[in-house]
PDB file of N, CA and C in Angstrom:
ATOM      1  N   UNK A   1    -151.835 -77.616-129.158  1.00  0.00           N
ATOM      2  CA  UNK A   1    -150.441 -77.238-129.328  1.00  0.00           C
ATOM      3  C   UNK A   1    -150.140 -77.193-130.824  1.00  0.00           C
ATOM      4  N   UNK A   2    -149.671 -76.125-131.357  1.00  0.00           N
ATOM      5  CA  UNK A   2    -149.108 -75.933-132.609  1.00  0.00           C
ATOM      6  C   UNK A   2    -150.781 -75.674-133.375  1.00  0.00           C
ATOM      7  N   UNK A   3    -151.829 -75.472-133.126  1.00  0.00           N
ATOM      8  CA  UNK A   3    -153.015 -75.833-133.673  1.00  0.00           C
ATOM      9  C   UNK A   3    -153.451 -77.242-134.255  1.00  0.00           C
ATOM     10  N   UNK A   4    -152.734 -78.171-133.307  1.00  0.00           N
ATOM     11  CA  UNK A   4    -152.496 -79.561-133.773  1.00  0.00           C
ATOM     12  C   UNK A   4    -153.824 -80.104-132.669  1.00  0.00           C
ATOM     13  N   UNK A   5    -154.711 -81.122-133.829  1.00  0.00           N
ATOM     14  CA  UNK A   5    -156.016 -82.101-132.502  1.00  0.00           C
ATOM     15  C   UNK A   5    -155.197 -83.272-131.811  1.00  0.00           C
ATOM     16  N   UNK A   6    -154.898 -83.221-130.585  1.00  0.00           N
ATOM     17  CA  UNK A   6    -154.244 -84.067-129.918  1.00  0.00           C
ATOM     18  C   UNK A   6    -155.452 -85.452-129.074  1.00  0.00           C
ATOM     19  N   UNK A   7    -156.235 -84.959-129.448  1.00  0.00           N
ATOM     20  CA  UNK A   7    -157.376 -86.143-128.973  1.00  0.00           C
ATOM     21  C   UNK A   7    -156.966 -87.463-129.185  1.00  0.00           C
ATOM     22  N   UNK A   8    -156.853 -88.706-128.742  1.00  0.00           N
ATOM     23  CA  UNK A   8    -156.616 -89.834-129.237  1.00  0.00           C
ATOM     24  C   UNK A   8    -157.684 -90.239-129.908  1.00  0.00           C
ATOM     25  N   UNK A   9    -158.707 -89.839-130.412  1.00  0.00           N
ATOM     26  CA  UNK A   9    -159.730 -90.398-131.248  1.00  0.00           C
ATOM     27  C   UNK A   9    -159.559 -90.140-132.755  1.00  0.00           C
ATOM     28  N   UNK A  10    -158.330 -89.542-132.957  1.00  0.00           N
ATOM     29  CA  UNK A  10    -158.394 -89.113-134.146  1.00  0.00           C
ATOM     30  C   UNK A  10    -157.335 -89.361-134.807  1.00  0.00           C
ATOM     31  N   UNK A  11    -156.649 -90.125-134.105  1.00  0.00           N
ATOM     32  CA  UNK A  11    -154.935 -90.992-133.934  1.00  0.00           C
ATOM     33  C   UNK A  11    -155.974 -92.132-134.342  1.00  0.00           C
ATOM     34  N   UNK A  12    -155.110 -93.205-135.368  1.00  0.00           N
ATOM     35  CA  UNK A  12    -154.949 -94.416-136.100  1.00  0.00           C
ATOM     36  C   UNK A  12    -154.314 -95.222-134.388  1.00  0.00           C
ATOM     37  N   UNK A  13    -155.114 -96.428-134.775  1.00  0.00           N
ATOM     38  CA  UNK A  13    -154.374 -97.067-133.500  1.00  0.00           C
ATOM     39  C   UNK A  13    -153.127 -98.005-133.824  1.00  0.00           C
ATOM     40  N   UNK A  14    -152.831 -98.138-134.652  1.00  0.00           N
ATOM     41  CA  UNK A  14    -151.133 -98.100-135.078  1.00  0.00           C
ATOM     42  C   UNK A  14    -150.531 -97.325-135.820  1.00  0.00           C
ATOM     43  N   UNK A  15    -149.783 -96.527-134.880  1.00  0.00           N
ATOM     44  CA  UNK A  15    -149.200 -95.203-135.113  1.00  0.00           C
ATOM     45  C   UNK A  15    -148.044 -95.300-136.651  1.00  0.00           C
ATOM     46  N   UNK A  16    -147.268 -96.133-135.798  1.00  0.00           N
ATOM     47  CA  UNK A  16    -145.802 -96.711-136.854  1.00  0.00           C
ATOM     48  C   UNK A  16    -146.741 -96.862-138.263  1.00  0.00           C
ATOM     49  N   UNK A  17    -146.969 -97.881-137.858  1.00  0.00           N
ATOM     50  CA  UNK A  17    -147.816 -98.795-139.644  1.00  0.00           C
ATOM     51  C   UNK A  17    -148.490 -97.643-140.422  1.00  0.00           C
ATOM     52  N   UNK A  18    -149.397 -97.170-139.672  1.00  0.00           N
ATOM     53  CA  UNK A  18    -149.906 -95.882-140.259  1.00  0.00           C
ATOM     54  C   UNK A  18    -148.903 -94.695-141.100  1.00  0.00           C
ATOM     55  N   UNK A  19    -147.860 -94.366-140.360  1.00  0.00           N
ATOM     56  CA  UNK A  19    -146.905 -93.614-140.874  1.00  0.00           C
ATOM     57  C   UNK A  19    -146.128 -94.111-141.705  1.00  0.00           C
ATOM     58  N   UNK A  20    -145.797 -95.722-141.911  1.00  0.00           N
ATOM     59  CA  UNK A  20    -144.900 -96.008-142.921  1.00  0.00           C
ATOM     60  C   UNK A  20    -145.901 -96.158-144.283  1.00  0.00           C
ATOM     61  N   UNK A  21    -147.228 -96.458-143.999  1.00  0.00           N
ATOM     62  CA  UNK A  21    -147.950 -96.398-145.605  1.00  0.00           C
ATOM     63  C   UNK A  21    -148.080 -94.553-145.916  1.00  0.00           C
ATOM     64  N   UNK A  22    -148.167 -93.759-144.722  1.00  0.00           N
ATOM     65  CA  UNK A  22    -148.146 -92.401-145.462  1.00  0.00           C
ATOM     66  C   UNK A  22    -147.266 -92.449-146.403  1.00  0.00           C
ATOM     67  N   UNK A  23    -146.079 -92.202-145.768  1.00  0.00           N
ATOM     68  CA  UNK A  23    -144.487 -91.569-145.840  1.00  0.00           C
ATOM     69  C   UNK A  23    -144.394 -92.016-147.528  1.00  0.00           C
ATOM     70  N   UNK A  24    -144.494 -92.853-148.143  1.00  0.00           N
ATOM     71  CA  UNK A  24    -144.390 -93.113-149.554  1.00  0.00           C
ATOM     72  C   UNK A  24    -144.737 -91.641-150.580  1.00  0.00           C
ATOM     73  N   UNK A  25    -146.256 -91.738-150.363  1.00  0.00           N
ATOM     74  CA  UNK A  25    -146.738 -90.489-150.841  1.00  0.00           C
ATOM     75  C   UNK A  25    -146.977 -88.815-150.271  1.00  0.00           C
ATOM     76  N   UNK A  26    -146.891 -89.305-149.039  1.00  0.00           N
ATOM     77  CA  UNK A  26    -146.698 -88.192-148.414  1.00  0.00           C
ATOM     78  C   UNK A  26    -145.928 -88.282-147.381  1.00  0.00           C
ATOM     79  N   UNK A  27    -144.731 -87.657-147.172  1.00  0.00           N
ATOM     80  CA  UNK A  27    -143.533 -88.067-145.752  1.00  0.00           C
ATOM     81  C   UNK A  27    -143.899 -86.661-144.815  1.00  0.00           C
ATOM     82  N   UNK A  28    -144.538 -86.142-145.449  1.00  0.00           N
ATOM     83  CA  UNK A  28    -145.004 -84.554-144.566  1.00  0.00           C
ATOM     84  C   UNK A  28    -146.112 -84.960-143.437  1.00  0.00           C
ATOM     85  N   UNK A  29    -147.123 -85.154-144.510  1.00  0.00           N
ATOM     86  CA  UNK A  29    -148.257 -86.249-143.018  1.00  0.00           C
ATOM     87  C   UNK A  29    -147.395 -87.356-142.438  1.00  0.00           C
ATOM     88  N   UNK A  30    -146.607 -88.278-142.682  1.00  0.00           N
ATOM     89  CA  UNK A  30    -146.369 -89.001-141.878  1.00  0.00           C
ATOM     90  C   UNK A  30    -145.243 -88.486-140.550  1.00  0.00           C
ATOM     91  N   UNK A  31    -144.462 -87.611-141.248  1.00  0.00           N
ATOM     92  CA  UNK A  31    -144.086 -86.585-140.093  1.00  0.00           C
ATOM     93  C   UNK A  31    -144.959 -86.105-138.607  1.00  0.00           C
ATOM     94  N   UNK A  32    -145.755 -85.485-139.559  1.00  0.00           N
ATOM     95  CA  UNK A  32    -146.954 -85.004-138.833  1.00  0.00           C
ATOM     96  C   UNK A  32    -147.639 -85.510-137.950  1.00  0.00           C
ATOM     97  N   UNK A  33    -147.877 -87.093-138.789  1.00  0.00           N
ATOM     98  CA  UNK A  33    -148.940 -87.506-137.568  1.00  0.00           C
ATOM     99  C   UNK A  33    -147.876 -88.588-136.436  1.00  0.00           C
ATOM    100  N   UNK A  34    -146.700 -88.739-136.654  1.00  0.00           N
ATOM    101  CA  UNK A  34    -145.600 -88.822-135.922  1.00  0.00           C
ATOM    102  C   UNK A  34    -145.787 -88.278-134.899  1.00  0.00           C
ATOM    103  N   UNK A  35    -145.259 -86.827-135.224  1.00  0.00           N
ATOM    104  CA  UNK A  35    -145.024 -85.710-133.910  1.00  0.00           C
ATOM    105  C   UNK A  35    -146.352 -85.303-133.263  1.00  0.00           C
ATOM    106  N   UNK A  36    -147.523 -85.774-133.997  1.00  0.00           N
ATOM    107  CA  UNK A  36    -148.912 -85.367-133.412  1.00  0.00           C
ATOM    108  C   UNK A  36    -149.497 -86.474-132.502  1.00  0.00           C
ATOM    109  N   UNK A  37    -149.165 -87.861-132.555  1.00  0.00           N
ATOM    110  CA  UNK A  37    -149.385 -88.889-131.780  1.00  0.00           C
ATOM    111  C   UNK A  37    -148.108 -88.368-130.668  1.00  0.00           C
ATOM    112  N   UNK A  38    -146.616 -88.342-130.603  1.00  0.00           N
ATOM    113  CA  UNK A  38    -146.205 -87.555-129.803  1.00  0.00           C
ATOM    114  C   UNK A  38    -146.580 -87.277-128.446  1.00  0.00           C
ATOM    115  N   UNK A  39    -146.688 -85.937-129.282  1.00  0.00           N
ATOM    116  CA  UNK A  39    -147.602 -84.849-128.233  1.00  0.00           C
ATOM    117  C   UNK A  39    -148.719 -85.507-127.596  1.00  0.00           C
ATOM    118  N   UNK A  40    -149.581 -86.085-128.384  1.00  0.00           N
ATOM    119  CA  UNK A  40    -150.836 -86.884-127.530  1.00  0.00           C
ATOM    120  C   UNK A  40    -150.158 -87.307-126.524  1.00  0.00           C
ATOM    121  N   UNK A  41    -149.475 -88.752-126.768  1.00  0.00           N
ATOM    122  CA  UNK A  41    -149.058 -89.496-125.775  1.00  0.00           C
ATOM    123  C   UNK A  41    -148.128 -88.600-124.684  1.00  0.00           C
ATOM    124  N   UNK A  42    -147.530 -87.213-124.751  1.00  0.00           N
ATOM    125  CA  UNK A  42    -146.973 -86.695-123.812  1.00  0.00           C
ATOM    126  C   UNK A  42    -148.123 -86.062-122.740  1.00  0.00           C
ATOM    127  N   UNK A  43    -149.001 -85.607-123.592  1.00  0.00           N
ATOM    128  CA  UNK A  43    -150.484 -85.161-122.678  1.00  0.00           C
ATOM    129  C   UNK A  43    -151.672 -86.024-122.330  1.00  0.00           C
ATOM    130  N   UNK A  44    -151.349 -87.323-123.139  1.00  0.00           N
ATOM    131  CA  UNK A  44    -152.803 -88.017-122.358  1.00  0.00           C
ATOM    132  C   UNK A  44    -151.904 -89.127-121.340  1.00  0.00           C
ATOM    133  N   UNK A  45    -150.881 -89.554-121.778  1.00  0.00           N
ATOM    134  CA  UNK A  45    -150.033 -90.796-120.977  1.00  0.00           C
ATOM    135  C   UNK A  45    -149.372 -90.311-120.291  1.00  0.00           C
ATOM    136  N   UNK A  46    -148.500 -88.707-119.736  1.00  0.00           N
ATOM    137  CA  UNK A  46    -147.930 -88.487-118.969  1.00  0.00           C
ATOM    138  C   UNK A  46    -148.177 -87.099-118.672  1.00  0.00           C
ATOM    139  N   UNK A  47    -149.788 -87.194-119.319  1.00  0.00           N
ATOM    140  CA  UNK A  47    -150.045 -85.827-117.784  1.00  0.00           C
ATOM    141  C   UNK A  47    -148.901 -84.662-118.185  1.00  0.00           C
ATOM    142  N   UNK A  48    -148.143 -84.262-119.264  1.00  0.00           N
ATOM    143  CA  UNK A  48    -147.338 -83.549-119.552  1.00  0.00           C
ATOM    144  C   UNK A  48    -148.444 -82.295-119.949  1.00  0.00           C
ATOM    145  N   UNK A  49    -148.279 -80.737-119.475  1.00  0.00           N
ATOM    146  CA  UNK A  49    -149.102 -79.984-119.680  1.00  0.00           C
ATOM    147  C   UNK A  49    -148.203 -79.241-120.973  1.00  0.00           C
ATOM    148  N   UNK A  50    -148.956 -78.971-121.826  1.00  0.00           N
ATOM    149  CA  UNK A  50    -148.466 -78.467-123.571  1.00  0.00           C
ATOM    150  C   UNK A  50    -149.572 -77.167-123.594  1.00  0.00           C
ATOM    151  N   UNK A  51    -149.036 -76.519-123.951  1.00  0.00           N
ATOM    152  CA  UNK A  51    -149.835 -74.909-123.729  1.00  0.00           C
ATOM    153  C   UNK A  51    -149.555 -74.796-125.619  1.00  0.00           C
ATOM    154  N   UNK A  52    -150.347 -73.685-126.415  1.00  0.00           N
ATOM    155  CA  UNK A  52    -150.616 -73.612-127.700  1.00  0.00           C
ATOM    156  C   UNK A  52    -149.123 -72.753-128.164  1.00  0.00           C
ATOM    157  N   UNK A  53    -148.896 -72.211-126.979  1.00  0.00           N
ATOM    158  CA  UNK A  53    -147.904 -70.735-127.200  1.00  0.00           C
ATOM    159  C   UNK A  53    -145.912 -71.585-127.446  1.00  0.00           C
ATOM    160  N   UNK A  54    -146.529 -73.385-126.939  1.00  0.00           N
ATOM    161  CA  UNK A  54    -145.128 -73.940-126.319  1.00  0.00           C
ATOM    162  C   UNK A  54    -144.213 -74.214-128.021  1.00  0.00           C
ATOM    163  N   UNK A  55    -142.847 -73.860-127.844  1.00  0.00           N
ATOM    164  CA  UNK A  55    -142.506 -74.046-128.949  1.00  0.00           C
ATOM    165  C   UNK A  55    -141.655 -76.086-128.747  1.00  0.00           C
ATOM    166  N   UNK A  56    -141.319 -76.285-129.707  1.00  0.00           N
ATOM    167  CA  UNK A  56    -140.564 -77.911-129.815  1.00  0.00           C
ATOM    168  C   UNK A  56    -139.322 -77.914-128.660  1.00  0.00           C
ATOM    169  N   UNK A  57    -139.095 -77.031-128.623  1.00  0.00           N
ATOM    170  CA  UNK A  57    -137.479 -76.694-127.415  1.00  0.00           C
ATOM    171  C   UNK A  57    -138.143 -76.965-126.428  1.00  0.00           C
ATOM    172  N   UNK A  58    -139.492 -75.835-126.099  1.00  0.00           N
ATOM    173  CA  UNK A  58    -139.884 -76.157-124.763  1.00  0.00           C
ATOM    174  C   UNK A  58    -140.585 -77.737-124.456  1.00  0.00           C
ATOM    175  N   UNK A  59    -140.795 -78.122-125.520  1.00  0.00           N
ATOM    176  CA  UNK A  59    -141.584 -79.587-124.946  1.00  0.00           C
ATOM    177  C   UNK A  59    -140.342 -80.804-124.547  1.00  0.00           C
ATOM    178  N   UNK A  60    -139.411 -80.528-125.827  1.00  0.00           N
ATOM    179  CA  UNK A  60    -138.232 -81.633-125.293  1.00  0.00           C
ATOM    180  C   UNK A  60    -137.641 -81.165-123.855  1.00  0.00           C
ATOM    181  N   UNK A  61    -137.516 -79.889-123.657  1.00  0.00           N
ATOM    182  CA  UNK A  61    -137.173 -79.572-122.197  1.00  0.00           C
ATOM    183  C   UNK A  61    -138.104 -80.442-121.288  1.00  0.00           C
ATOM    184  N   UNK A  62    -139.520 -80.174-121.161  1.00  0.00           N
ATOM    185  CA  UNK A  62    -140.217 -81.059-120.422  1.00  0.00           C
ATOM    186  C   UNK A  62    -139.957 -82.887-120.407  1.00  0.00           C
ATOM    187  N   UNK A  63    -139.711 -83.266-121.820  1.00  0.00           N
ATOM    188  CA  UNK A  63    -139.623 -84.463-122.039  1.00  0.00           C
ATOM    189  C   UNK A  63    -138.145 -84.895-121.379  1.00  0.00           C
ATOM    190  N   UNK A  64    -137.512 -84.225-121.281  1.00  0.00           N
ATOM    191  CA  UNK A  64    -136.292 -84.143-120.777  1.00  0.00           C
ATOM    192  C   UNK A  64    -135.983 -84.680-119.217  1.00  0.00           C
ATOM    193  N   UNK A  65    -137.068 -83.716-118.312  1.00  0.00           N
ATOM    194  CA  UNK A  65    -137.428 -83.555-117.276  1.00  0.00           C
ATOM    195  C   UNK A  65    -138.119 -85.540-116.659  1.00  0.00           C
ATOM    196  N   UNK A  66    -138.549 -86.045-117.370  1.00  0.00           N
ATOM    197  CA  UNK A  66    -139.083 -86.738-117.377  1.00  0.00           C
ATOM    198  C   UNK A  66    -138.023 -88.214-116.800  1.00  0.00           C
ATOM    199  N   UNK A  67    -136.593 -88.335-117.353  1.00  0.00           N
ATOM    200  CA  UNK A  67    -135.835 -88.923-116.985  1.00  0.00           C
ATOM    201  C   UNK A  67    -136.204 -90.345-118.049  1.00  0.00           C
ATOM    202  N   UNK A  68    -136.453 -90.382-119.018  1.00  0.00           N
ATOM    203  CA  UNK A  68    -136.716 -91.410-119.683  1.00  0.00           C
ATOM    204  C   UNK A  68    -135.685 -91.551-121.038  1.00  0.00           C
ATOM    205  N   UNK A  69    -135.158 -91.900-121.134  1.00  0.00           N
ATOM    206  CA  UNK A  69    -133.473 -91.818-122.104  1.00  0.00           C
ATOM    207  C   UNK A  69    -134.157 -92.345-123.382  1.00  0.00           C
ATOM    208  N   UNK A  70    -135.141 -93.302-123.279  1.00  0.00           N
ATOM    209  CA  UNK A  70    -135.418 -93.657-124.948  1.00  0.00           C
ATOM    210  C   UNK A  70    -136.530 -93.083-125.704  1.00  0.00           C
ATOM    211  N   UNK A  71    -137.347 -92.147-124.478  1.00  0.00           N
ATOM    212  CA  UNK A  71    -138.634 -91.493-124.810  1.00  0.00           C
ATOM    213  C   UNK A  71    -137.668 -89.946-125.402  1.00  0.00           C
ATOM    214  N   UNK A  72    -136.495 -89.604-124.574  1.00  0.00           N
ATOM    215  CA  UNK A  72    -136.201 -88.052-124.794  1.00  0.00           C
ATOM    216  C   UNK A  72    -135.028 -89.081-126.367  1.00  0.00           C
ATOM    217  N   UNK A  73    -134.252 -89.639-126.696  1.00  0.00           N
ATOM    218  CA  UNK A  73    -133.602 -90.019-127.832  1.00  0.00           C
ATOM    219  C   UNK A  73    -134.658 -89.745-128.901  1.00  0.00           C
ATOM    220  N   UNK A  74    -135.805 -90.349-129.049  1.00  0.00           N
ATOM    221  CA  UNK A  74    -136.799 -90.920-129.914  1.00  0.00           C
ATOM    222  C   UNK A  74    -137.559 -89.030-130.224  1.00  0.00           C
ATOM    223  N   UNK A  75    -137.522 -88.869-129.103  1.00  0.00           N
ATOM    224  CA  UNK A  75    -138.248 -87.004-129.488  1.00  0.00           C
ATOM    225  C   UNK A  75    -137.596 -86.561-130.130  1.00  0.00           C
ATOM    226  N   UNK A  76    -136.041 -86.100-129.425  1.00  0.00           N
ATOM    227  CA  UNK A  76    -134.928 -85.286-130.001  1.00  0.00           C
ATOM    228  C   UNK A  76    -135.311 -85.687-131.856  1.00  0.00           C
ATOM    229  N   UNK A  77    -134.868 -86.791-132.259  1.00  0.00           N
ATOM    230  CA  UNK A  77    -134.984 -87.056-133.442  1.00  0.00           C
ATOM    231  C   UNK A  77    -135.537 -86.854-134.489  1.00  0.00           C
ATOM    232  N   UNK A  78    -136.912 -87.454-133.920  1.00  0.00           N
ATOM    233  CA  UNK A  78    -138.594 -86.672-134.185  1.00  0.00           C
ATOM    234  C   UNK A  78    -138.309 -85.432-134.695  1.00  0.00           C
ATOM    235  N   UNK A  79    -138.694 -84.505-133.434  1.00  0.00           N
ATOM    236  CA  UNK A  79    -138.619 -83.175-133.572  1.00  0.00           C
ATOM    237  C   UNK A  79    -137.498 -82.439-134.795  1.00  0.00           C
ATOM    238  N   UNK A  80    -136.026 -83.259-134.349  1.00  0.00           N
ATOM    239  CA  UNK A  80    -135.315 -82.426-135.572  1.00  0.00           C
ATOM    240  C   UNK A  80    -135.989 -82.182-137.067  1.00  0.00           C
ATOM    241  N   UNK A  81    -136.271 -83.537-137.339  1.00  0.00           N
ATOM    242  CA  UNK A  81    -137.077 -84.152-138.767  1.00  0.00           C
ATOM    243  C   UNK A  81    -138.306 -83.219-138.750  1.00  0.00           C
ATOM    244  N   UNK A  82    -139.067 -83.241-137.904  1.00  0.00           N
ATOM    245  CA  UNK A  82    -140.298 -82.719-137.997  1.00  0.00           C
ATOM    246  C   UNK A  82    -139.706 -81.285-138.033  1.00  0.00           C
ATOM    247  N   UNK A  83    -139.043 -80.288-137.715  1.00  0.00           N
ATOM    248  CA  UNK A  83    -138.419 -78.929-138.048  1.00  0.00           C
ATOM    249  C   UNK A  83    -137.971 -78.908-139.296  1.00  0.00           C
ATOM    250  N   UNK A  84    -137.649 -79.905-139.844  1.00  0.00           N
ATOM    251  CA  UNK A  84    -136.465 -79.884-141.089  1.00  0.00           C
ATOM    252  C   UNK A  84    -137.732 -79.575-142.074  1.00  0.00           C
ATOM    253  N   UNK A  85    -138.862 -80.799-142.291  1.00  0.00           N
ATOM    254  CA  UNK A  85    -139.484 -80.324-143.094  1.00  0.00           C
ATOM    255  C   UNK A  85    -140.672 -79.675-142.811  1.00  0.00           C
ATOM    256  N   UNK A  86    -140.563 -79.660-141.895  1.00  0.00           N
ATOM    257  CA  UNK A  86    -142.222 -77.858-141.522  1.00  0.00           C
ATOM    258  C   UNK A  86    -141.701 -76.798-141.857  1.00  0.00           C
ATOM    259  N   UNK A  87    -140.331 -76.451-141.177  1.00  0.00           N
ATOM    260  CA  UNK A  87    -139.942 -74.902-141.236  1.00  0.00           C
ATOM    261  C   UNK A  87    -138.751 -74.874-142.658  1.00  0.00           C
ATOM    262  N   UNK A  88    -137.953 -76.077-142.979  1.00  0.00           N
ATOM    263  CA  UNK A  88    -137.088 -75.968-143.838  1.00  0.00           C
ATOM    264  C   UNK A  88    -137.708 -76.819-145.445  1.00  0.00           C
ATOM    265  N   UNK A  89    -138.712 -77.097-145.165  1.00  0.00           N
ATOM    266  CA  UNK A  89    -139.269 -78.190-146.127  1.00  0.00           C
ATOM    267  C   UNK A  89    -138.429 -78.897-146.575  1.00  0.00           C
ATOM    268  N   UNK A  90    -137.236 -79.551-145.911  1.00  0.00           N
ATOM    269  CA  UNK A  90    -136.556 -80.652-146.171  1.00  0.00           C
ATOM    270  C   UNK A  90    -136.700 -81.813-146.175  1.00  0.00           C
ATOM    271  N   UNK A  91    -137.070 -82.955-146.969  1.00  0.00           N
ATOM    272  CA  UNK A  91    -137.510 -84.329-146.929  1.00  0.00           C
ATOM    273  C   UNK A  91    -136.086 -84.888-146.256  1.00  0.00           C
ATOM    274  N   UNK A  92    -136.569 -85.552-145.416  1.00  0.00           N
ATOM    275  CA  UNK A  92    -135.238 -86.434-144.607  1.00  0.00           C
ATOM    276  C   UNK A  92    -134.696 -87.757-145.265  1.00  0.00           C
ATOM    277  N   UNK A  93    -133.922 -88.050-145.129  1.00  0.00           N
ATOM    278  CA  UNK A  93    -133.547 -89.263-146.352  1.00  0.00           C
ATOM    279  C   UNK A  93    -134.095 -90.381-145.734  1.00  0.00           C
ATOM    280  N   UNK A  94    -134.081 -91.590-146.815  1.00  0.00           N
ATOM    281  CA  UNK A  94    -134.969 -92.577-146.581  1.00  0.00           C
ATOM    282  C   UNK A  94    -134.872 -93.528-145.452  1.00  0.00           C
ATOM    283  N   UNK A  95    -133.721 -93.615-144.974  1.00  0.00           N
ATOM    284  CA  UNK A  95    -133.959 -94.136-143.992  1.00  0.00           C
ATOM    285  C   UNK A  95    -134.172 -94.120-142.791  1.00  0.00           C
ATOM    286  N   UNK A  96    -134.380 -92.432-142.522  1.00  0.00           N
ATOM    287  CA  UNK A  96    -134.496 -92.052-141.577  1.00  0.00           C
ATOM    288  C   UNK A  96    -136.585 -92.542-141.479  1.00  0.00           C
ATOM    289  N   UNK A  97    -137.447 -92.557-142.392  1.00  0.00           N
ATOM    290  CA  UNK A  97    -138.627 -93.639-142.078  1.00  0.00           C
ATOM    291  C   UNK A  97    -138.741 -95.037-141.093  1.00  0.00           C
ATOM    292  N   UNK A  98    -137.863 -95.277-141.558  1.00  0.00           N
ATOM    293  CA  UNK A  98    -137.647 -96.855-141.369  1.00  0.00           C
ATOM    294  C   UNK A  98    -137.098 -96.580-139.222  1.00  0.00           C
ATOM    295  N   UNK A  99    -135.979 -95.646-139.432  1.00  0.00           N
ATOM    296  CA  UNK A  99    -135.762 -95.380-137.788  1.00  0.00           C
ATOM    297  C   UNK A  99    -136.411 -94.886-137.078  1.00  0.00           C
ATOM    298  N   UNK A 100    -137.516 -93.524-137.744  1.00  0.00           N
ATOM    299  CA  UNK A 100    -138.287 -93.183-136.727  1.00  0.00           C
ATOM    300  C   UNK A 100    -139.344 -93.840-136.340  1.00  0.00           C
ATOM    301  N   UNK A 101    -139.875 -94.807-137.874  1.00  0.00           N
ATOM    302  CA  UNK A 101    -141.039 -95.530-137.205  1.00  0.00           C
ATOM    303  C   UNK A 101    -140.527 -96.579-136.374  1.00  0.00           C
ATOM    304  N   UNK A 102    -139.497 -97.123-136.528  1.00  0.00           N
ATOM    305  CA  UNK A 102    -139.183 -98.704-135.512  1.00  0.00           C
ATOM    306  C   UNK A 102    -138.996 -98.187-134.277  1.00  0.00           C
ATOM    307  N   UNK A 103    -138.716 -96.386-134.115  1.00  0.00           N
ATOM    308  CA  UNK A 103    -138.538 -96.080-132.556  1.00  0.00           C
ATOM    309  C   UNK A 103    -139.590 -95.781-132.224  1.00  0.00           C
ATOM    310  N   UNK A 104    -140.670 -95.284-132.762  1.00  0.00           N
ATOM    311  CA  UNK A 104    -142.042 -95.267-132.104  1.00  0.00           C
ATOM    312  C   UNK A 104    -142.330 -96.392-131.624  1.00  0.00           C
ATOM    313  N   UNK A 105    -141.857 -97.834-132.168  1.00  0.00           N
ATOM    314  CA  UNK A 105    -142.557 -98.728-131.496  1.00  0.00           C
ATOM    315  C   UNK A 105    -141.797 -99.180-130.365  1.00  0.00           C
ATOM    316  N   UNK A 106    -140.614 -98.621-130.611  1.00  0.00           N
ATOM    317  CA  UNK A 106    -139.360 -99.262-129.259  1.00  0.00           C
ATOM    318  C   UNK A 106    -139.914 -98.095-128.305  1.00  0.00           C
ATOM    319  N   UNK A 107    -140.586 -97.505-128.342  1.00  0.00           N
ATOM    320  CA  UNK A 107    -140.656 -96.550-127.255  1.00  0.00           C
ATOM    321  C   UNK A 107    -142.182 -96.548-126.823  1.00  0.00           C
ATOM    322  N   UNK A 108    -142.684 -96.686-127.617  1.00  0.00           N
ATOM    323  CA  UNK A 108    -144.398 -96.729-127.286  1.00  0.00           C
ATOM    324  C   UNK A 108    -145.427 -98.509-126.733  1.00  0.00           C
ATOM    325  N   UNK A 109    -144.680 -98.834-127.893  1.00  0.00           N
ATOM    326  CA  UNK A 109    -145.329-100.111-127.823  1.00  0.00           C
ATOM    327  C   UNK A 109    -144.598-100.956-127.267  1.00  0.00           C
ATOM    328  N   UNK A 110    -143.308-100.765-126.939  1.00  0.00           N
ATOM    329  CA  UNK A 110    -142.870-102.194-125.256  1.00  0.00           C
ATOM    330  C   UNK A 110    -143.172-101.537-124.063  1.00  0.00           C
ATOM    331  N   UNK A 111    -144.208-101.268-123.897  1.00  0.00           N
ATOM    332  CA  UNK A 111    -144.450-100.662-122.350  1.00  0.00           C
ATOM    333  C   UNK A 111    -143.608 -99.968-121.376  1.00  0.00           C
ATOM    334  N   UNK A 112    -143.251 -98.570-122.149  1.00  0.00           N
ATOM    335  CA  UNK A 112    -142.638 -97.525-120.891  1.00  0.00           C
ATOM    336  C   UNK A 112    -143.654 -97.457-120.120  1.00  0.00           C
ATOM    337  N   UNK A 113    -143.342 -97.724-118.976  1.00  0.00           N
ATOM    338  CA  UNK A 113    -144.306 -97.103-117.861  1.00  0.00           C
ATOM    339  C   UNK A 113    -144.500 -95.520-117.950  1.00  0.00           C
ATOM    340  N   UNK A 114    -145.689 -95.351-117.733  1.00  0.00           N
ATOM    341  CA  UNK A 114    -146.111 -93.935-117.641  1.00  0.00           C
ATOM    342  C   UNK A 114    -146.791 -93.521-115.951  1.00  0.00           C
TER     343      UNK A 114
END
């Protein structure tokens, strides 16, 4: 999806931590590998099917579908940020680091059931 490797072998096994030492020097990779762990976890943990052609609308639609209020909050967010600076190259202000990584872990790492 997006020409993005969604394999979990190639994902850091702490996603957050990983992204808050990017984000200093680079907030673009830590974006990145944000919305690229994501997507993993939407296709390896919930069986969510992601086609190459799918744009960010269509995946939060799916994520949507899903009925999970802190998994679809935590995307919506994501995704805006991750649009702002892919397509607008807008760096998001600083504290928006600090929220997206503490929601990766409020959402990933206290055990949503999948």
């Amino acid at each position: 999806v997006f020409g993005l490797d969604l394999s979990r072998e190639t994902l850091p096994c702490d996603i957050a931590s990983s992204a808050e030492s990017l984000w200093q020097n680079n907030p673009r990779a830590a974006l990145g590998l944000l919305y690229r762990a994501l997507l993993s976890r939407l296709l390896h943990d919930f069986d969510m099917p992601l086609k190459a052609a799918d744009t960010e609308g269509q995946v939060l639609e799916r994520i949507e579908k899903l009925q999970q209020p802190a998994l679809l909050a935590f995307s919506k967010d994501l995704t805006v940020h991750w649009q702002n600076m892919a397509y607008g190259h807008q760096l998001p202000p600083a504290h928006v680091q600090r929220e997206l990584c503490n929601g990766w872990r409020g959402v990933f790492d206290s055990g949503i059931p999948h």
